[in-house]
Protein backbone atom coordinates (compact mmCIF):
# COMPACT_ATOMS: atom_id res chain seq x y z
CA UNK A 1 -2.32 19.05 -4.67
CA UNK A 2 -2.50 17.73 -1.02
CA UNK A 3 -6.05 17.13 -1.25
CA UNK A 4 -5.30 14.18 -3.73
CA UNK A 5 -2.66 13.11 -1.75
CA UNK A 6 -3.56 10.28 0.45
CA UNK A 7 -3.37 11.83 3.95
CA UNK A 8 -5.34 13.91 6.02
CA UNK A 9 -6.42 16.44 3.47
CA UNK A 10 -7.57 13.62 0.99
CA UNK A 11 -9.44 12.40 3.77
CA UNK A 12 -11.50 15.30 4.35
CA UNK A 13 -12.25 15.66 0.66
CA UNK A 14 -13.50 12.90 0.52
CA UNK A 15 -15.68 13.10 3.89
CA UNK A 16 -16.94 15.41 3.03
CA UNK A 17 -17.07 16.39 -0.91
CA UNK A 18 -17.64 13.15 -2.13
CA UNK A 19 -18.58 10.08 -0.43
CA UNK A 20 -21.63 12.04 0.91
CA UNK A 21 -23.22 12.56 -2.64
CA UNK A 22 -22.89 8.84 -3.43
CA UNK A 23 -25.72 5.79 -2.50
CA UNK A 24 -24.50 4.17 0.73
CA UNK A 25 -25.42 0.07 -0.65
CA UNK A 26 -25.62 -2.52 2.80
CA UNK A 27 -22.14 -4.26 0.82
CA UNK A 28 -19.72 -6.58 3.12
CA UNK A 29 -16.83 -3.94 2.67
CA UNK A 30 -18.76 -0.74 1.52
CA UNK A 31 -17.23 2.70 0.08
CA UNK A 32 -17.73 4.13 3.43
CA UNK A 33 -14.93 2.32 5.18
CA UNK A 34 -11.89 3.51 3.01
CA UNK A 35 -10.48 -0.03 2.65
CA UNK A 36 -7.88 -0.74 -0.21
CA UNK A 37 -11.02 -2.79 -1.96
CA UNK A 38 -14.77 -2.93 -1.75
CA UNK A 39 -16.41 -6.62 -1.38
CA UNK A 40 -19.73 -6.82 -3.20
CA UNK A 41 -21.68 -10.49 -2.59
CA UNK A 42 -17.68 -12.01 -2.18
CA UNK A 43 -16.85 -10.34 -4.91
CA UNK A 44 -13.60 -7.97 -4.03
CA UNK A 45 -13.09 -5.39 -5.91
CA UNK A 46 -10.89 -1.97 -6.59
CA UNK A 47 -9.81 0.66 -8.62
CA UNK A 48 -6.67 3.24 -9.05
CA UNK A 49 -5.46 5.87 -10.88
CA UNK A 50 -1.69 6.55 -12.02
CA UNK A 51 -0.16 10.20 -12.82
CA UNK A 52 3.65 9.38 -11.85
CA UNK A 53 6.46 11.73 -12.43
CA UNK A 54 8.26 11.12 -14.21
CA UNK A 55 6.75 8.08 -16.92
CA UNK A 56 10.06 6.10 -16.07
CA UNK A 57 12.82 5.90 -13.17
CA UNK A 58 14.87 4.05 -10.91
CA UNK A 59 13.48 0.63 -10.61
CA UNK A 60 9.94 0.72 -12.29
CA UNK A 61 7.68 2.72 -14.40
CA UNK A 62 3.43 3.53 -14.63
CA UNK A 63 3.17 0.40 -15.87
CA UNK A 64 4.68 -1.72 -13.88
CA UNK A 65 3.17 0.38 -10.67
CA UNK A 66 -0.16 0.59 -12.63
CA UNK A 67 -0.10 -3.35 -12.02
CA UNK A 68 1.41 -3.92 -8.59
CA UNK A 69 -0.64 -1.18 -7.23
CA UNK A 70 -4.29 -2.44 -8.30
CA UNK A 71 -3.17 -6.24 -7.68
CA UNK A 72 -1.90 -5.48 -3.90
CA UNK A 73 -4.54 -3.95 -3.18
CA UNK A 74 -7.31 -6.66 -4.04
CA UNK A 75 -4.30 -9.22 -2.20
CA UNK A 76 -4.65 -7.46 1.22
CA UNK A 77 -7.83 -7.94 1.34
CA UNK A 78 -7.46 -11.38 1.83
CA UNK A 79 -8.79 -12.38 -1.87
CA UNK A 80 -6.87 -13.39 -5.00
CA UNK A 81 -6.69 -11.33 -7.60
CA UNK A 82 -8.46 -12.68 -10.83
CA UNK A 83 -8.34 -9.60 -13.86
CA UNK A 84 -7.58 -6.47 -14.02
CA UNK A 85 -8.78 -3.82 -17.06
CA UNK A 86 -6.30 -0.96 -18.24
CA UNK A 87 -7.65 2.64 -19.50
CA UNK A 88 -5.15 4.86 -20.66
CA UNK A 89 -5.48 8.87 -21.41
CA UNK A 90 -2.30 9.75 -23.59
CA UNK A 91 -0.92 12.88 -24.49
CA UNK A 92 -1.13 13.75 -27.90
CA UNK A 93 3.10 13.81 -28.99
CA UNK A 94 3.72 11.04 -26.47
CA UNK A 95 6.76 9.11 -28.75
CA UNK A 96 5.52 5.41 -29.54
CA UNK A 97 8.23 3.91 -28.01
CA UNK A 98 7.41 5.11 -25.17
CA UNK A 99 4.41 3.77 -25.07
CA UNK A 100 5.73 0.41 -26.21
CA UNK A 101 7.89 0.54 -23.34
CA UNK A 102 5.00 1.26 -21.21
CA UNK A 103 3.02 -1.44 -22.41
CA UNK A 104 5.79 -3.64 -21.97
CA UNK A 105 6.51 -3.45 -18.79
CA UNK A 106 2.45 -3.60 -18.13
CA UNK A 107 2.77 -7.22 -19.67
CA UNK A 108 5.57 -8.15 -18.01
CA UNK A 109 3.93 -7.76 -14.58
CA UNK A 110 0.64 -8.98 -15.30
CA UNK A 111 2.46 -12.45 -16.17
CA UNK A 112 4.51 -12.27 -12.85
CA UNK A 113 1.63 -11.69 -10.55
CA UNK A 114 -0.32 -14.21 -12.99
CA UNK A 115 -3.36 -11.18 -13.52
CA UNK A 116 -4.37 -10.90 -17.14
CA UNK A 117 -5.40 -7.69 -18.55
CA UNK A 118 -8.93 -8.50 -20.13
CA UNK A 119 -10.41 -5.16 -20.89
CA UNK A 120 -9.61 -1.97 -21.57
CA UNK A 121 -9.89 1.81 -22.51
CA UNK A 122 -7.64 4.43 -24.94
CA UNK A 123 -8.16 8.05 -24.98
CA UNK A 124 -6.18 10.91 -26.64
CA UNK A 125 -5.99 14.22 -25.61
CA UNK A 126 -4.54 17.55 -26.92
CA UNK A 127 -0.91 18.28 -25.97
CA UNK A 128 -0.46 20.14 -22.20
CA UNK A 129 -3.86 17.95 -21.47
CA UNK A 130 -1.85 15.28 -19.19
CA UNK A 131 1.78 14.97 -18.77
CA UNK A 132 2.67 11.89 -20.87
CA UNK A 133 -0.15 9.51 -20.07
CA UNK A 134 -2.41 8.55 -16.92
CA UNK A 135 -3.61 5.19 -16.61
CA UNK A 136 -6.02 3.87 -14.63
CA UNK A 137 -6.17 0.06 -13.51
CA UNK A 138 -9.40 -1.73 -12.04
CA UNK A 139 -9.16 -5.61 -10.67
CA UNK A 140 -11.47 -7.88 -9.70
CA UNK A 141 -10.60 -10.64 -7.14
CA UNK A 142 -12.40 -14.06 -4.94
CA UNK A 143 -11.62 -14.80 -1.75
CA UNK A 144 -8.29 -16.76 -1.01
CA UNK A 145 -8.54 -19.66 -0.61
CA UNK A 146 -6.43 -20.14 2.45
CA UNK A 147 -8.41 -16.71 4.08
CA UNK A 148 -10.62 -19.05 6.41
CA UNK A 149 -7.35 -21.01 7.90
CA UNK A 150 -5.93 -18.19 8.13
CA UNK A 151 -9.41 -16.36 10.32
CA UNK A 152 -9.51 -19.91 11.85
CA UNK A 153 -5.80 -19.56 13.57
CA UNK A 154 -6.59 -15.98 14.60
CA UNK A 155 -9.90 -17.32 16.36
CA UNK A 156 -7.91 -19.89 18.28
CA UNK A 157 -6.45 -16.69 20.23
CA UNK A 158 -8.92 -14.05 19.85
CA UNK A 159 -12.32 -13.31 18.86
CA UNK A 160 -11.95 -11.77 15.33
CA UNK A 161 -15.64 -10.74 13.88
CA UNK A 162 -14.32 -9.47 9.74
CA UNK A 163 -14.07 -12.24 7.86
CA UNK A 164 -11.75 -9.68 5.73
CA UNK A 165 -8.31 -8.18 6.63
CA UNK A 166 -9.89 -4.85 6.94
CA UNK A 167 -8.79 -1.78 8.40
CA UNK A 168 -10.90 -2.00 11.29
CA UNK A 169 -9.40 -5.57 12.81
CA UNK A 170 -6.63 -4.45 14.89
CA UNK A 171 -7.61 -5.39 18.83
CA UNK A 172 -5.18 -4.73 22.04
CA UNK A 173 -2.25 -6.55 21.88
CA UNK A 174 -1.99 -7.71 18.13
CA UNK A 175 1.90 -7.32 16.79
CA UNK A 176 2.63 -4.87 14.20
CA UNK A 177 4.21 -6.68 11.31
CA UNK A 178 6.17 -4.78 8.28
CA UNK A 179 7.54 -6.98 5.28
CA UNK A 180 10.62 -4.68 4.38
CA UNK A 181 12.49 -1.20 4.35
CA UNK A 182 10.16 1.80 4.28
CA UNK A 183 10.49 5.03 1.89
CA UNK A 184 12.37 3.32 -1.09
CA UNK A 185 9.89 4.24 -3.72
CA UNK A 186 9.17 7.61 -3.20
CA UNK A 187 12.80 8.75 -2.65
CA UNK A 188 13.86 6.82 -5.83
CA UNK A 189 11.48 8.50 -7.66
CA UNK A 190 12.05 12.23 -6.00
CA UNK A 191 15.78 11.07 -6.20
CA UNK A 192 15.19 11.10 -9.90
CA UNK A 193 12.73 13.64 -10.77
CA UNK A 194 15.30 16.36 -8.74
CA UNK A 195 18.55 15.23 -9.64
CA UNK A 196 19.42 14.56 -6.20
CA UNK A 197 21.50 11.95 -7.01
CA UNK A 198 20.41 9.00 -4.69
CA UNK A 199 19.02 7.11 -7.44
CA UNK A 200 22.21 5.58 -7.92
CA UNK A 201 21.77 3.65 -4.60
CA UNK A 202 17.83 3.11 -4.20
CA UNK A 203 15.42 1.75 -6.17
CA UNK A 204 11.90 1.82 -6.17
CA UNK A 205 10.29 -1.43 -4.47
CA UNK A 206 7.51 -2.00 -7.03
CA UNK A 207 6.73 -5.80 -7.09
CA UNK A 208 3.12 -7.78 -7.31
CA UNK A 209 2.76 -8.69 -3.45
CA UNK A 210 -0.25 -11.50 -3.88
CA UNK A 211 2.08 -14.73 -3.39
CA UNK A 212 3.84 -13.20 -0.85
CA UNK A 213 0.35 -12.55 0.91
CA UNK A 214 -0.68 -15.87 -0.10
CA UNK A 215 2.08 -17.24 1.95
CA UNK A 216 1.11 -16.10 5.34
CA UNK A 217 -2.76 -16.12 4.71
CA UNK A 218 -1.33 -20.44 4.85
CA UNK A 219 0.64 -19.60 8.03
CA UNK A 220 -2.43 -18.22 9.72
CA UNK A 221 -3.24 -15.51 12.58
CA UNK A 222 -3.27 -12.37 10.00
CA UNK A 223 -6.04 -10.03 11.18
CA UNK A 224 -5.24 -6.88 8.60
CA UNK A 225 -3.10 -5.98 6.09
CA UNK A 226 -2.59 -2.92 4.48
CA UNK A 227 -0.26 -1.73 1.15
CA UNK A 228 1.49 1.94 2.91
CA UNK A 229 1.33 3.63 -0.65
CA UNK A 230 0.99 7.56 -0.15
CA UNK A 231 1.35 8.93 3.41
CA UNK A 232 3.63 5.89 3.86
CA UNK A 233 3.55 3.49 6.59
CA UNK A 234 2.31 7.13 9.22
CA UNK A 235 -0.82 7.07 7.38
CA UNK A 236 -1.72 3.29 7.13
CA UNK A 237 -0.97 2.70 11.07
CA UNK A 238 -3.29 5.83 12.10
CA UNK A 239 -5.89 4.42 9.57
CA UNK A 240 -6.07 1.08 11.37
CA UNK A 241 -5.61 2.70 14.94
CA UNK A 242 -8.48 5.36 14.16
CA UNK A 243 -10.81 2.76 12.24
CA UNK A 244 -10.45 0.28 14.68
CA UNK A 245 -10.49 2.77 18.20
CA UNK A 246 -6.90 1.37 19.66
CA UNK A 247 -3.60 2.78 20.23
CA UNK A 248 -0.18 1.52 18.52
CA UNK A 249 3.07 1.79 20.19
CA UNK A 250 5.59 1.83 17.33
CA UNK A 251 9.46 0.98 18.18
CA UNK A 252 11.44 3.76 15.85
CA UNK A 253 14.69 1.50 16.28
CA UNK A 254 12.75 -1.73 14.64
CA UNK A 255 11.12 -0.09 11.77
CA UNK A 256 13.85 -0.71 8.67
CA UNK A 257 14.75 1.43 6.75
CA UNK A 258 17.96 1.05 4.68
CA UNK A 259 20.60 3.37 4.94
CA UNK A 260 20.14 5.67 1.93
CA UNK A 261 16.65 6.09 2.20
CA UNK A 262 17.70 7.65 6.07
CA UNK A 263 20.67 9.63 4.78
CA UNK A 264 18.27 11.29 2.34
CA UNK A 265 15.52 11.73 4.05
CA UNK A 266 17.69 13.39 6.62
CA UNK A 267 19.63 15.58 3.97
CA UNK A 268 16.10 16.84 2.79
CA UNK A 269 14.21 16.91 6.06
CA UNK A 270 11.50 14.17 5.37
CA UNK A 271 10.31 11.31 7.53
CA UNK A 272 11.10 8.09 6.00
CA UNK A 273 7.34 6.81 7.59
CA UNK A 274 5.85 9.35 5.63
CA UNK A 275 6.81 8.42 2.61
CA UNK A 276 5.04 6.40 -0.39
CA UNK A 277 5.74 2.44 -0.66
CA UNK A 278 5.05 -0.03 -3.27
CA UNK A 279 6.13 -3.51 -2.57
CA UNK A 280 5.45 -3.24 1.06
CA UNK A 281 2.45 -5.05 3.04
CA UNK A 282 1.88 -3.66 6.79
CA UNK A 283 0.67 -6.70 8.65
CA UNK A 284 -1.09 -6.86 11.99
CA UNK A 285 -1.73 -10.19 13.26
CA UNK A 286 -2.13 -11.90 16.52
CA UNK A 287 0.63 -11.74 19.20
CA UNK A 288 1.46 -15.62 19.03
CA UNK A 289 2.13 -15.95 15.35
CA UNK A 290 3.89 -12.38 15.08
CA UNK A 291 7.41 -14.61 14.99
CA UNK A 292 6.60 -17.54 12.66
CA UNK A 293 4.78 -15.11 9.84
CA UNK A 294 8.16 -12.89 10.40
CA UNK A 295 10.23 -15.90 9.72
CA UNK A 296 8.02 -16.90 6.47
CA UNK A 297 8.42 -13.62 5.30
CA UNK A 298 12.10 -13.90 5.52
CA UNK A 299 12.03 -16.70 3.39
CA UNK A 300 11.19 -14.71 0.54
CA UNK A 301 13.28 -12.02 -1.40
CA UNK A 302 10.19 -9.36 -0.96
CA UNK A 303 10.07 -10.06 2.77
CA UNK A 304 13.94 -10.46 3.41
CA UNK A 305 13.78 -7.73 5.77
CA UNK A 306 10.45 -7.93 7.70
CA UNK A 307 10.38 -6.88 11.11
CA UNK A 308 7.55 -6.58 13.82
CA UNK A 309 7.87 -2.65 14.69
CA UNK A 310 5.16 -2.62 17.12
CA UNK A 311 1.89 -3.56 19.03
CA UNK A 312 -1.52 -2.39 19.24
CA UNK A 313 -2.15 -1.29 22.54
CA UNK A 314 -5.69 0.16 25.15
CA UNK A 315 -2.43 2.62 27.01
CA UNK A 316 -2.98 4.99 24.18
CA UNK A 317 -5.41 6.79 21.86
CA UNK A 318 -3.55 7.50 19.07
CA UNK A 319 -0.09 5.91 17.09
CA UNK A 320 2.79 6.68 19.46
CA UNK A 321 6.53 6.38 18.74
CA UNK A 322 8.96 4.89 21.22
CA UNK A 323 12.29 6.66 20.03
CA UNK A 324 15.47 5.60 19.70
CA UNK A 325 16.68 7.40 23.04
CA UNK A 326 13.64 6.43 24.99
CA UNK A 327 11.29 9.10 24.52
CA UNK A 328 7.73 9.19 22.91
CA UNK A 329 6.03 11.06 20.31
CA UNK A 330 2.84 10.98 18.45
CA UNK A 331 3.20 9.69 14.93
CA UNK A 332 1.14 12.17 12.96
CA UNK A 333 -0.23 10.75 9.64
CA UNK A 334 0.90 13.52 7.06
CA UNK A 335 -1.47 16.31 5.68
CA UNK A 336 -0.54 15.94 2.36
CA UNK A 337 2.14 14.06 0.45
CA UNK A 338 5.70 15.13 1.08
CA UNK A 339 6.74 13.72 -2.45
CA UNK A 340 3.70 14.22 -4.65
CA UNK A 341 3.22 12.74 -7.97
CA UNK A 342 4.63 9.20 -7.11
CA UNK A 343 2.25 6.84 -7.77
């Protein structure tokens, strides 16, 4: 199970089970760079698979994170998501209104992030094949329109040689940008599947994230983004500070995280950064413009509680954590996923 789980066991699968057995193609954003999305001649696009547990729970569903999912991660890229297609393996005995429900919700969130569903697959299998259903979403997306303003600010302070917000960006001194509490889908959805009872107070973030992203791409100075699905914001950060060879100096006391999410993580020994997110954008951007995309962000009801958490810094190697008494530790990305089966 922890070797499809997002963090440093995933990794190694696919170092070295996987991407070595595929054609390496000379393509702007290849396969070999673990990016949210590949770009193929300006063409960006991605692909993602959906086994939740359970089909339905506190603030969403495998539709609804079917669509956000696929859709955020062609939007932090830098492009605009255009189409998505849908296929869908369902267990033989699912109950039709289920999958109406499903379906549903699918529809519901392909209108709100304005990304029609245009193609499509439907298997069924034997009972005990899947759990319920699995679905797996593909998008296609152009370039934003408002990505070469937004390079174009980020020039003005620093050399910046992507011409995508890829994982690799991050230089010395860039601010460390999050647009909102950390950890509230995955403990909604353990919350749920357990019985733990915290599901009463938090709710899973799912929500389409490309106007949001749209917004500051118009601000300017944005230099990568990143959606902290599984392995939670941990894994992102030590992506971008392995992929692009600079430290991060994280401040534990700016990172929010709302107050159930902490109490629960606490009561069941989890980190809060480790855990799955997904209506959250990590942003790192240059230093200068770290305050007025913060304030933008604010604005909005998905970024009403962004916060810069940190700084890229040449004083370290790796992600370190300034802690709320002073102290610092190394921010390990996790091994596996410490609440599997979430997205």
């Amino acid at each position: 199970m922890g070797d499809g789980a997002g963090g440093e066991l995933m990794h190694e699968l696919l170092s070295l089970h996987i991407i070595p057995f595929l054609p390496q193609f000379p393509t702007e954003v290849p396969l070999r760079s673990f990016d949210d999305s590949a770009v193929v001649d300006d063409v960006v696009f991605t692909t993602d698979g959906h086994t939740v547990k359970p089909l339905v729970f506190p603030g969403g569903d495998i539709g609804s994170l079917s669509v956000c999912g696929t859709v955020n991660d062609i939007a932090v890229m830098g492009a605009t998501p255009l189409a998505m297609a849908l296929s869908m393996i369902l267990e033989e005995g699912l109950e039709i209104d289920m999958l109406e429900r499903i379906m549903k919700s699918i529809g519901q969130y392909s209108e709100l992030a304005n990304v029609p569903v245009v193609t499509g697959d439907t298997k069924v299998v034997e009972s005990g094949a899947v759990e319920g259903m699995v679905i797996t979403t593909s998008a296609i997306g152009k370039r934003n329109a408002y990505m070469d303003h937004n390079l174009r600010v980020a020039r003005e302070h620093r050399p910046v040689t992507s011409n995508w917000l890829t994982d690799d960006n991050i230089r010395d001194g860039d601010a460390i940008i999050v647009s909102g509490t950390l950890g509230d889908h995955g403990i909604a959805l353990l919350s749920f599947r357990e019985g733990y009872g915290f599901e009463t107070e938090v709710k899973s973030d799912i929500a389409p994230l490309n106007r949001l992203i749209e917004d500051v791409l118009k601000v300017g100075g944005a230099v990568s983004m990143k959606d902290p699905t599984r392995g939670g914001f941990a894994n992102a950060i030590n992506e971008w500070s392995s992929k692009s060879g600079v430290g991060v100096e994280i401040e534990e006391t700016a990172v929010p995280i709302s107050g159930p999410v902490q109490n629960a993580c606490e009561l069941l020994g989890l980190d809060p950064m480790t855990i799955g997110n997904e209506g959250k954008v990590v942003i790192g951007c240059v230093p200068d413009m770290a305050e007025e995309i913060v304030k933008l962000l604010r604005r909005n009801p998905l970024g009403k509680d962004a916060a810069i958490v940190g700084k890229a810094t040449k004083k370290y190697e790796r992600v370190v954590l300034r802690t709320e008494v002073g102290g610092r530790r190394i921010l390990e990305p996790p091994v596996g996923d410490p609440v599997p089966r979430i997205c």
